[in-house]
Protein backbone atom coordinates (compact mmCIF):
# COMPACT_ATOMS: atom_id res chain seq x y z
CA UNK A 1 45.44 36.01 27.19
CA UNK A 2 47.33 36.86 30.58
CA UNK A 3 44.50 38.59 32.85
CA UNK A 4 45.25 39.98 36.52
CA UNK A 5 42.58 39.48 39.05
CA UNK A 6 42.39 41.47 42.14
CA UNK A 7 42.36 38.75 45.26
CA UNK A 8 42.24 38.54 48.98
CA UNK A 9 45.22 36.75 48.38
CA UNK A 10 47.41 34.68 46.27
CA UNK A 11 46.32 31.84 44.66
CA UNK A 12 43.57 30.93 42.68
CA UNK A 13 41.46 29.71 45.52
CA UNK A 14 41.77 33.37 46.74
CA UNK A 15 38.05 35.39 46.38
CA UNK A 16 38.11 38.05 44.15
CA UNK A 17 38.40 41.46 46.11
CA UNK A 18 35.83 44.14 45.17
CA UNK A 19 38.80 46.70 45.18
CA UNK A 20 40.32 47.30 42.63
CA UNK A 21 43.11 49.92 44.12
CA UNK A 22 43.03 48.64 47.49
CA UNK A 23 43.17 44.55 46.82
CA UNK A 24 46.41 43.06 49.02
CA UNK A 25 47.32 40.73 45.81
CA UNK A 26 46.79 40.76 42.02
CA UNK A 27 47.01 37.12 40.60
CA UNK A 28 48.19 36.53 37.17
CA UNK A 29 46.58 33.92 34.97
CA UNK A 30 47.59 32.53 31.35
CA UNK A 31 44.04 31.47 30.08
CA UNK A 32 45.97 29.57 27.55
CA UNK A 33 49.32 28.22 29.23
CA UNK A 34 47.28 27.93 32.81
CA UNK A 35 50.36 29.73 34.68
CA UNK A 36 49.89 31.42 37.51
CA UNK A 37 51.81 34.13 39.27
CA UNK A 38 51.07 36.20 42.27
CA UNK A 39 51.89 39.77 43.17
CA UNK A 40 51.82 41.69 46.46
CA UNK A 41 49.66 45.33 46.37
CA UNK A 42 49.82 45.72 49.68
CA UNK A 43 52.13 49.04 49.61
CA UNK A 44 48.28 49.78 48.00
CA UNK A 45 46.56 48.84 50.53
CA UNK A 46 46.51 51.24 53.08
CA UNK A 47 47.60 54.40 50.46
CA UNK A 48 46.30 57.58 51.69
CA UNK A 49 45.44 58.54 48.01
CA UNK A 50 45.87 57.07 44.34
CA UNK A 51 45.62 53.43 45.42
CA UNK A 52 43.68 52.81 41.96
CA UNK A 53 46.39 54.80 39.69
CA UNK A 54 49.11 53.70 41.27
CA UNK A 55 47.46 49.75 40.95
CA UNK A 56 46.63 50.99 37.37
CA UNK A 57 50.48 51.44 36.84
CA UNK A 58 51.32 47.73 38.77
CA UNK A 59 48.55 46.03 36.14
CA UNK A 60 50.54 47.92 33.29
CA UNK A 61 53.72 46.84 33.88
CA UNK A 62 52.89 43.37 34.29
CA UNK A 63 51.92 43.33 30.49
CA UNK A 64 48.41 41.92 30.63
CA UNK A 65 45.81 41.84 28.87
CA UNK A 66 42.81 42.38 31.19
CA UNK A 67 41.51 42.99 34.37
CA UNK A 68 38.76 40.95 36.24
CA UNK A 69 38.21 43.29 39.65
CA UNK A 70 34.26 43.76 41.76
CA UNK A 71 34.90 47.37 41.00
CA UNK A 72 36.86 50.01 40.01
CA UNK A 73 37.14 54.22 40.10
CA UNK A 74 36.90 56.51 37.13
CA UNK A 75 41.06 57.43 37.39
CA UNK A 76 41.77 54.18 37.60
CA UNK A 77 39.53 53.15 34.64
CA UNK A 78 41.15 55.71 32.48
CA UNK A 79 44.78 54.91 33.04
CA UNK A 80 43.72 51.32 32.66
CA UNK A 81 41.96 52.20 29.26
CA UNK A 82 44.94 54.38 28.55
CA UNK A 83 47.41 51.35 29.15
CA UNK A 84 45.08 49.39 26.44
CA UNK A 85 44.04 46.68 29.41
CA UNK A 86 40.30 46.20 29.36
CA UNK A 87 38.49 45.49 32.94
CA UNK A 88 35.91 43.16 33.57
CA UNK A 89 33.58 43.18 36.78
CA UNK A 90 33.01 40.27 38.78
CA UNK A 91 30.17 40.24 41.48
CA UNK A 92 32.51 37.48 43.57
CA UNK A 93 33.83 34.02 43.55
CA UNK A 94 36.92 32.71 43.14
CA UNK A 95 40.16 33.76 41.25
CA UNK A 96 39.85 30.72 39.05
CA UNK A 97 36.01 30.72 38.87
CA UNK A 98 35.91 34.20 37.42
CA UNK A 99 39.12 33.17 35.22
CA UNK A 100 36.64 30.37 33.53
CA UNK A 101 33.75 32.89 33.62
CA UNK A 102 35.94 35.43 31.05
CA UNK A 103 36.47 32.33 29.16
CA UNK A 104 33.14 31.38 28.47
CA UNK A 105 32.09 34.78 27.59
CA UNK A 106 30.15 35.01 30.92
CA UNK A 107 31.80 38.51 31.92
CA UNK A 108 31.06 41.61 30.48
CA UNK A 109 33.63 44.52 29.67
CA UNK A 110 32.83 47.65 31.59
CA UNK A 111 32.60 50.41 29.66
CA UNK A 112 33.03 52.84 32.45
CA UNK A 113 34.21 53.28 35.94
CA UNK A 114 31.76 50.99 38.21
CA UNK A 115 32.09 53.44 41.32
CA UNK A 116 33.03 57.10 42.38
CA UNK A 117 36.19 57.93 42.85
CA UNK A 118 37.58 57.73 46.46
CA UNK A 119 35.48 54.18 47.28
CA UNK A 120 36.61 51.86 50.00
């Protein structure tokens, strides 16, 4: 499963940023191969408006599977939904702590968007 975490930065020591939309990095992790990749969001970051759709889109193209994020909007949600990537909400820790949490079933699959739209 390839699963993009939203991070304070970009390795798996990074914290997990509670932004979905507005997180300066979004790590890639192979829970079976263990590779890692790292991509920059800042052009996100500091978006007047559609920081979350416009991450939505980065997530989609990168061809994963999931998303582990501390919370994200209800446009976001849907054109994550809509690109068949299902998120998962972390309350903090590490990149690769909430990477082992998804993999012992320890995470739960939102069902919905976790915030209002226009959070920071």
């Amino acid at each position: 499963m390839r699963v993009v975490v939203t991070a304070e930065g970009s390795t798996q020591s990074a914290s997990v940023d509670k932004r979905f939309g507005r997180a300066p990095c979004l790590v890639v992790v192979d829970t079976e191969s263990g590779e890692v990749e790292s991509h920059d969001n800042q052009v996100n970051l500091n978006a007047a408006q559609g920081a979350g759709i416009q991450t939505a889109q980065a997530v989609a193209r990168l061809k994963v599977d999931a998303v582990i994020t501390g919370n994200v909007g209800p446009k976001a949600f849907s054109a994550l939904g809509t690109a068949g990537v299902e998120v998962f909400l972390a309350g903090g820790g590490t990149v690769e702590e909430v990477v082992e949490q998804l993999k012992a079933g320890q995470l739960i699959k939102a069902q919905q968007a976790s915030v209002a739209g226009h959070w920071s």
